[in-house]
PDB file of N, CA and C in Angstrom:
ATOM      1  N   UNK A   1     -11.507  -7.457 -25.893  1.00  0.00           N
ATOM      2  CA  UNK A   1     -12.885  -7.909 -25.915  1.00  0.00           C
ATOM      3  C   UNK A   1     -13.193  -8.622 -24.605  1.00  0.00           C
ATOM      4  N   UNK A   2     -14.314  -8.072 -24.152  1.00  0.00           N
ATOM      5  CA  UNK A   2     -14.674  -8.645 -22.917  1.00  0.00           C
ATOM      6  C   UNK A   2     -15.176  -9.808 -23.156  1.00  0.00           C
ATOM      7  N   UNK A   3     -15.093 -11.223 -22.257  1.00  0.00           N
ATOM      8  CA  UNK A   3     -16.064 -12.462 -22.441  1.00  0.00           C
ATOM      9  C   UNK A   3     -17.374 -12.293 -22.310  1.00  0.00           C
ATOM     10  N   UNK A   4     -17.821 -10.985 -21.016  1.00  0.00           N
ATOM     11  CA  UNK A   4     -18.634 -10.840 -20.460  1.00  0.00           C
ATOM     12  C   UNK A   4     -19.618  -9.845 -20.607  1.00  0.00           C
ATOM     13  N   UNK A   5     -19.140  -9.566 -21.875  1.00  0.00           N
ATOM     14  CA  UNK A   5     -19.743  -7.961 -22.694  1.00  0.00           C
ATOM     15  C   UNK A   5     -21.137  -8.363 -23.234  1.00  0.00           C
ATOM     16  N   UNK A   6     -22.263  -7.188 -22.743  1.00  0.00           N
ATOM     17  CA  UNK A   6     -23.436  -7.723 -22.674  1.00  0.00           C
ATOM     18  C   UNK A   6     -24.508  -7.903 -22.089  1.00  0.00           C
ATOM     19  N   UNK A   7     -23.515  -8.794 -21.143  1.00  0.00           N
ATOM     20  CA  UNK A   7     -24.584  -9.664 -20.060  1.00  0.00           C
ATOM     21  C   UNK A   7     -24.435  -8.951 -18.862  1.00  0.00           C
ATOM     22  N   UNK A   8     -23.996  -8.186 -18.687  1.00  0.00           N
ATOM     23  CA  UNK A   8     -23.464  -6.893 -17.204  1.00  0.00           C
ATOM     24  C   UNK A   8     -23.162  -8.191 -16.164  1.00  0.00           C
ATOM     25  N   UNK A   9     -22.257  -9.060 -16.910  1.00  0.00           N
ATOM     26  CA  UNK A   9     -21.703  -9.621 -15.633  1.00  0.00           C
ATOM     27  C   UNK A   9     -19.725  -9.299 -15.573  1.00  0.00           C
ATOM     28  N   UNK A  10     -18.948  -9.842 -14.635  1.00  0.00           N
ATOM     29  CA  UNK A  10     -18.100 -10.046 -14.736  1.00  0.00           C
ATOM     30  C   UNK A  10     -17.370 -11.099 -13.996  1.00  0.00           C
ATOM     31  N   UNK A  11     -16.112 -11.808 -14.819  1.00  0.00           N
ATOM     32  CA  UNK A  11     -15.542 -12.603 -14.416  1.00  0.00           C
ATOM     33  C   UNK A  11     -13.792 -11.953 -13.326  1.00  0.00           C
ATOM     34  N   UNK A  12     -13.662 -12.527 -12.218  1.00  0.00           N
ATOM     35  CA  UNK A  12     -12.939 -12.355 -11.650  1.00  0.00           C
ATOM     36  C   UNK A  12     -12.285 -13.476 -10.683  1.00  0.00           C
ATOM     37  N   UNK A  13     -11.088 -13.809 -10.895  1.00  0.00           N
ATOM     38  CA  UNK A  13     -10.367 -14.690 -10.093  1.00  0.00           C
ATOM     39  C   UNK A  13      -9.609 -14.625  -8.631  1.00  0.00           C
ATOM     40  N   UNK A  14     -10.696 -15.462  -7.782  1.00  0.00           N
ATOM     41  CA  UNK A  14     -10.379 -15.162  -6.452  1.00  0.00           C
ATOM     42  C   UNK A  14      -8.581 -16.033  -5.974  1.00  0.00           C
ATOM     43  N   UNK A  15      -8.017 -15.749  -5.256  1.00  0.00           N
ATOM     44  CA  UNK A  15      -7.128 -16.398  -4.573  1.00  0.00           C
ATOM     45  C   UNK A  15      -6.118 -17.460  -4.976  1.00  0.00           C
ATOM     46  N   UNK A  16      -5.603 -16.609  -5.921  1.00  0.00           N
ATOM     47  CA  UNK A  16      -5.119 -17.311  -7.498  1.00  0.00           C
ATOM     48  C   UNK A  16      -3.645 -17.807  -6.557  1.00  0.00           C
ATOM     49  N   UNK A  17      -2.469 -18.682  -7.148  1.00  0.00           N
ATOM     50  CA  UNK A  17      -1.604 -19.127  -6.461  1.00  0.00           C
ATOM     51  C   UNK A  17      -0.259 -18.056  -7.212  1.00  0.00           C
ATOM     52  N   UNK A  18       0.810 -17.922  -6.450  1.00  0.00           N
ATOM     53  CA  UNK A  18       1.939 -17.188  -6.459  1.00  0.00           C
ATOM     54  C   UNK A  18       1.558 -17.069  -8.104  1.00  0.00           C
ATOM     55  N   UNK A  19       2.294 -18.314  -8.471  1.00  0.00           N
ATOM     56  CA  UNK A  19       2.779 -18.321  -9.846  1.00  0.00           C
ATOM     57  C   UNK A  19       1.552 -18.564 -11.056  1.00  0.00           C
ATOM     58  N   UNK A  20       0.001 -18.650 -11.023  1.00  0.00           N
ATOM     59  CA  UNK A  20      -1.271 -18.122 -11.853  1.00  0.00           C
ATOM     60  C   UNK A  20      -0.719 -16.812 -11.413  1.00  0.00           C
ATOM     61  N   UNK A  21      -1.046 -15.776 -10.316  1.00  0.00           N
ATOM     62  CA  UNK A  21      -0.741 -14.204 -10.401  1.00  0.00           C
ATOM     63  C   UNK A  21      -0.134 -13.864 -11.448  1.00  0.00           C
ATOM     64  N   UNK A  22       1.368 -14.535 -11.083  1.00  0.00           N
ATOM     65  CA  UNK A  22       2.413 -14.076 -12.133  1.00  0.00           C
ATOM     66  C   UNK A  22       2.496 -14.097 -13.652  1.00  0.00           C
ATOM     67  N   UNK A  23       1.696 -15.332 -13.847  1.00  0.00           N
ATOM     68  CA  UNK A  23       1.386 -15.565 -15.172  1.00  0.00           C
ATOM     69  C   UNK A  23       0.552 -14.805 -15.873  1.00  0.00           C
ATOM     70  N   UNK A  24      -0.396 -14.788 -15.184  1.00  0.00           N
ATOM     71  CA  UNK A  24      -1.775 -13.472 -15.300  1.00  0.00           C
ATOM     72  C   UNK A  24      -0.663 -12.022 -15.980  1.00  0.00           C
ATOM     73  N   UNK A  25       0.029 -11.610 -14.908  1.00  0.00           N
ATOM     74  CA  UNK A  25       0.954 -10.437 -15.126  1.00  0.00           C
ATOM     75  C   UNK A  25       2.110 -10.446 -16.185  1.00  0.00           C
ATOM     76  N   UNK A  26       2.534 -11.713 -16.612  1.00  0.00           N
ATOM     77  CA  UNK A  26       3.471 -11.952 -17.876  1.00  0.00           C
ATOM     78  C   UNK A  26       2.593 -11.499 -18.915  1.00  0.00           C
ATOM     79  N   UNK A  27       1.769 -12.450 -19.052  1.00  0.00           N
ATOM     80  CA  UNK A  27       0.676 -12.606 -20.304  1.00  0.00           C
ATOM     81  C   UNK A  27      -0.183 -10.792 -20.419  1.00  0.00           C
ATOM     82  N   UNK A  28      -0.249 -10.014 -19.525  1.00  0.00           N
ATOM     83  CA  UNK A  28      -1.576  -9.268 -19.603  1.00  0.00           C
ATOM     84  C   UNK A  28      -3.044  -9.813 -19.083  1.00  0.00           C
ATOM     85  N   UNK A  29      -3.010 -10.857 -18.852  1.00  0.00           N
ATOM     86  CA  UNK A  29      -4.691 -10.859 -18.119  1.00  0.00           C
ATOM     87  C   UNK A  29      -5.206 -10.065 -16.799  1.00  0.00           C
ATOM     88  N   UNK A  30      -4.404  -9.577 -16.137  1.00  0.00           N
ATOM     89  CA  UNK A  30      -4.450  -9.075 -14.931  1.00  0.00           C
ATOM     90  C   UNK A  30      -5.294  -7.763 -15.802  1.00  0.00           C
ATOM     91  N   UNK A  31      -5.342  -7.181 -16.971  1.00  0.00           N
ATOM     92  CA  UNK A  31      -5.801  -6.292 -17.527  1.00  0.00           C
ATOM     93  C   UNK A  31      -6.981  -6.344 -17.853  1.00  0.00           C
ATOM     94  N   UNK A  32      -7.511  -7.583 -18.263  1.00  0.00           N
ATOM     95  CA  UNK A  32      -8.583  -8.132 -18.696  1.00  0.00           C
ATOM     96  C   UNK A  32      -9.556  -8.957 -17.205  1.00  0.00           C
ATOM     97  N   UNK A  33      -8.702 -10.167 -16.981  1.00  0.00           N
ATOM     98  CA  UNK A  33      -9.707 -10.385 -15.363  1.00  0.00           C
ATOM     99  C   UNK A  33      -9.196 -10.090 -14.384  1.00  0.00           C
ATOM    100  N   UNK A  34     -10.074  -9.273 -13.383  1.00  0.00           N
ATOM    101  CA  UNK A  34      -9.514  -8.997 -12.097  1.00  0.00           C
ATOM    102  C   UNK A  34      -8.978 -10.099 -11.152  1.00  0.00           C
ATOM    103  N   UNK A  35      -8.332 -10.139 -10.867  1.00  0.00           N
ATOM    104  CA  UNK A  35      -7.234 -11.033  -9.871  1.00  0.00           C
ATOM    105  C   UNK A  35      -7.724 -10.377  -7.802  1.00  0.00           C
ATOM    106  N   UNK A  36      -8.017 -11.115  -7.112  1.00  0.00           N
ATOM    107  CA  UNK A  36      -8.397 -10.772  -6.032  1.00  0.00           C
ATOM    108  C   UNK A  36      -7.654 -11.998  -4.735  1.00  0.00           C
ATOM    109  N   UNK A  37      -6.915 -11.078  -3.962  1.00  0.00           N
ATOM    110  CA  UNK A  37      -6.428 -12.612  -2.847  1.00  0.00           C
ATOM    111  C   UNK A  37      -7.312 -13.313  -2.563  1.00  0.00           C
ATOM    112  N   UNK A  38      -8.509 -12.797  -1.908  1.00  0.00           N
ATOM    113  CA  UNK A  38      -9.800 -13.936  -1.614  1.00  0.00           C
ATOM    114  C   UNK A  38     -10.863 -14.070  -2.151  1.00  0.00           C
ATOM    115  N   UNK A  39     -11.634 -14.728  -1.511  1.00  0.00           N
ATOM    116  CA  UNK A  39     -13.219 -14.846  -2.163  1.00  0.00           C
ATOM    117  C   UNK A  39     -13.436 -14.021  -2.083  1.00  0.00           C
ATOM    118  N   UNK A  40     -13.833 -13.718  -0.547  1.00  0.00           N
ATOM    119  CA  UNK A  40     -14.595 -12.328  -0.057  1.00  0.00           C
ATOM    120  C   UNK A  40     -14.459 -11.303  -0.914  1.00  0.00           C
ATOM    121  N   UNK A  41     -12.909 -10.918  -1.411  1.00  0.00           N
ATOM    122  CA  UNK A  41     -12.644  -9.809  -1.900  1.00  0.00           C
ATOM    123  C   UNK A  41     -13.112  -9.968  -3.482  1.00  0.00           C
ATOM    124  N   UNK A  42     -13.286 -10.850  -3.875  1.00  0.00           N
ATOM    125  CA  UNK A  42     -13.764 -11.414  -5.585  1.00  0.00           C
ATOM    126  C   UNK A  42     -15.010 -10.485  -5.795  1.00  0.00           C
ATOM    127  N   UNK A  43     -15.927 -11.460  -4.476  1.00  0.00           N
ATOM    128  CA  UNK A  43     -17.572 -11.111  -4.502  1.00  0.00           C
ATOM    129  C   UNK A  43     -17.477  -9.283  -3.943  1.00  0.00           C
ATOM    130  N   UNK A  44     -17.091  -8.743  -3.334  1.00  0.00           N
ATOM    131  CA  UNK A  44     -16.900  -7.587  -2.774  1.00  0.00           C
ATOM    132  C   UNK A  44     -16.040  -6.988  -3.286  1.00  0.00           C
ATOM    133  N   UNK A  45     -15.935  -6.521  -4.348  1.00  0.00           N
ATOM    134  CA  UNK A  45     -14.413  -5.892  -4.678  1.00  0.00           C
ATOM    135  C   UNK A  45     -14.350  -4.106  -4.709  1.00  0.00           C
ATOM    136  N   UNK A  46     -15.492  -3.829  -3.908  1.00  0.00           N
ATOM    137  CA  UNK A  46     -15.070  -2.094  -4.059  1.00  0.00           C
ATOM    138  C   UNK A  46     -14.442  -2.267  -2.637  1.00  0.00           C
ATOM    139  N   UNK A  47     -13.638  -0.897  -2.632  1.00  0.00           N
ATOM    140  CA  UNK A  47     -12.569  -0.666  -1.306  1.00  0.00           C
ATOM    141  C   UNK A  47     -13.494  -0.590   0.110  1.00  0.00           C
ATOM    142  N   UNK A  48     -13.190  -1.049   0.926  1.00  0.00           N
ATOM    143  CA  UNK A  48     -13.646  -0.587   2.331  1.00  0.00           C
ATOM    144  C   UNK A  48     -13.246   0.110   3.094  1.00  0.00           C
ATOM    145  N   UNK A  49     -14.010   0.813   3.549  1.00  0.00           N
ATOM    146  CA  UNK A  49     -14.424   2.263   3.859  1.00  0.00           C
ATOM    147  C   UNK A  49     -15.072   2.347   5.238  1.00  0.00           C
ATOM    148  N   UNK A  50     -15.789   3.236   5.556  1.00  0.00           N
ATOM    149  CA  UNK A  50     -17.227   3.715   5.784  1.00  0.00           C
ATOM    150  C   UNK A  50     -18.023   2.629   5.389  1.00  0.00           C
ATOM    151  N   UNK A  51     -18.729   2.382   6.669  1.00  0.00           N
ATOM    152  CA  UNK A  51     -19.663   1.291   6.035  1.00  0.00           C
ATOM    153  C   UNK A  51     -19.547   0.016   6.123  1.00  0.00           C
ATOM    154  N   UNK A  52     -18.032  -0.208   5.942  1.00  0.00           N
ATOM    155  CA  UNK A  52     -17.649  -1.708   5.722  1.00  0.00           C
ATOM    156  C   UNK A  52     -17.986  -2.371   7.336  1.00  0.00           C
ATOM    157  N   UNK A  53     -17.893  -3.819   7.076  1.00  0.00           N
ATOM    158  CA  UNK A  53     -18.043  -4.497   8.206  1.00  0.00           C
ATOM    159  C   UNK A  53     -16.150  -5.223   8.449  1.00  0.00           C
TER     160      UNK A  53
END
């Protein structure tokens, strides 16, 4: 179940530390919220390409 089901938003965690990652990946949340090294990449999360800056 999404938290965010609904509201066409989503939650995603920018620049999480070694061991949140890991935990994320013990537990299964990495399945549920996206995990991203940075901000940038949080707010921006399709691949760059073409286009990108």
């Amino acid at each position: 179940m999404s938290i965010t089901r609904g509201t066409g938003s989503r939650l995603r965690l920018a620049a999480p530390s070694a061991s949140v990652a890991r935990l994320f990946q013990i537990v299964g949340l990495d399945d549920v919220i996206a995990c991203h090294p940075t901000v940038r990449d949080a707010l921006h999360p399709w691949p760059r390409g073409r286009g990108a800056r």
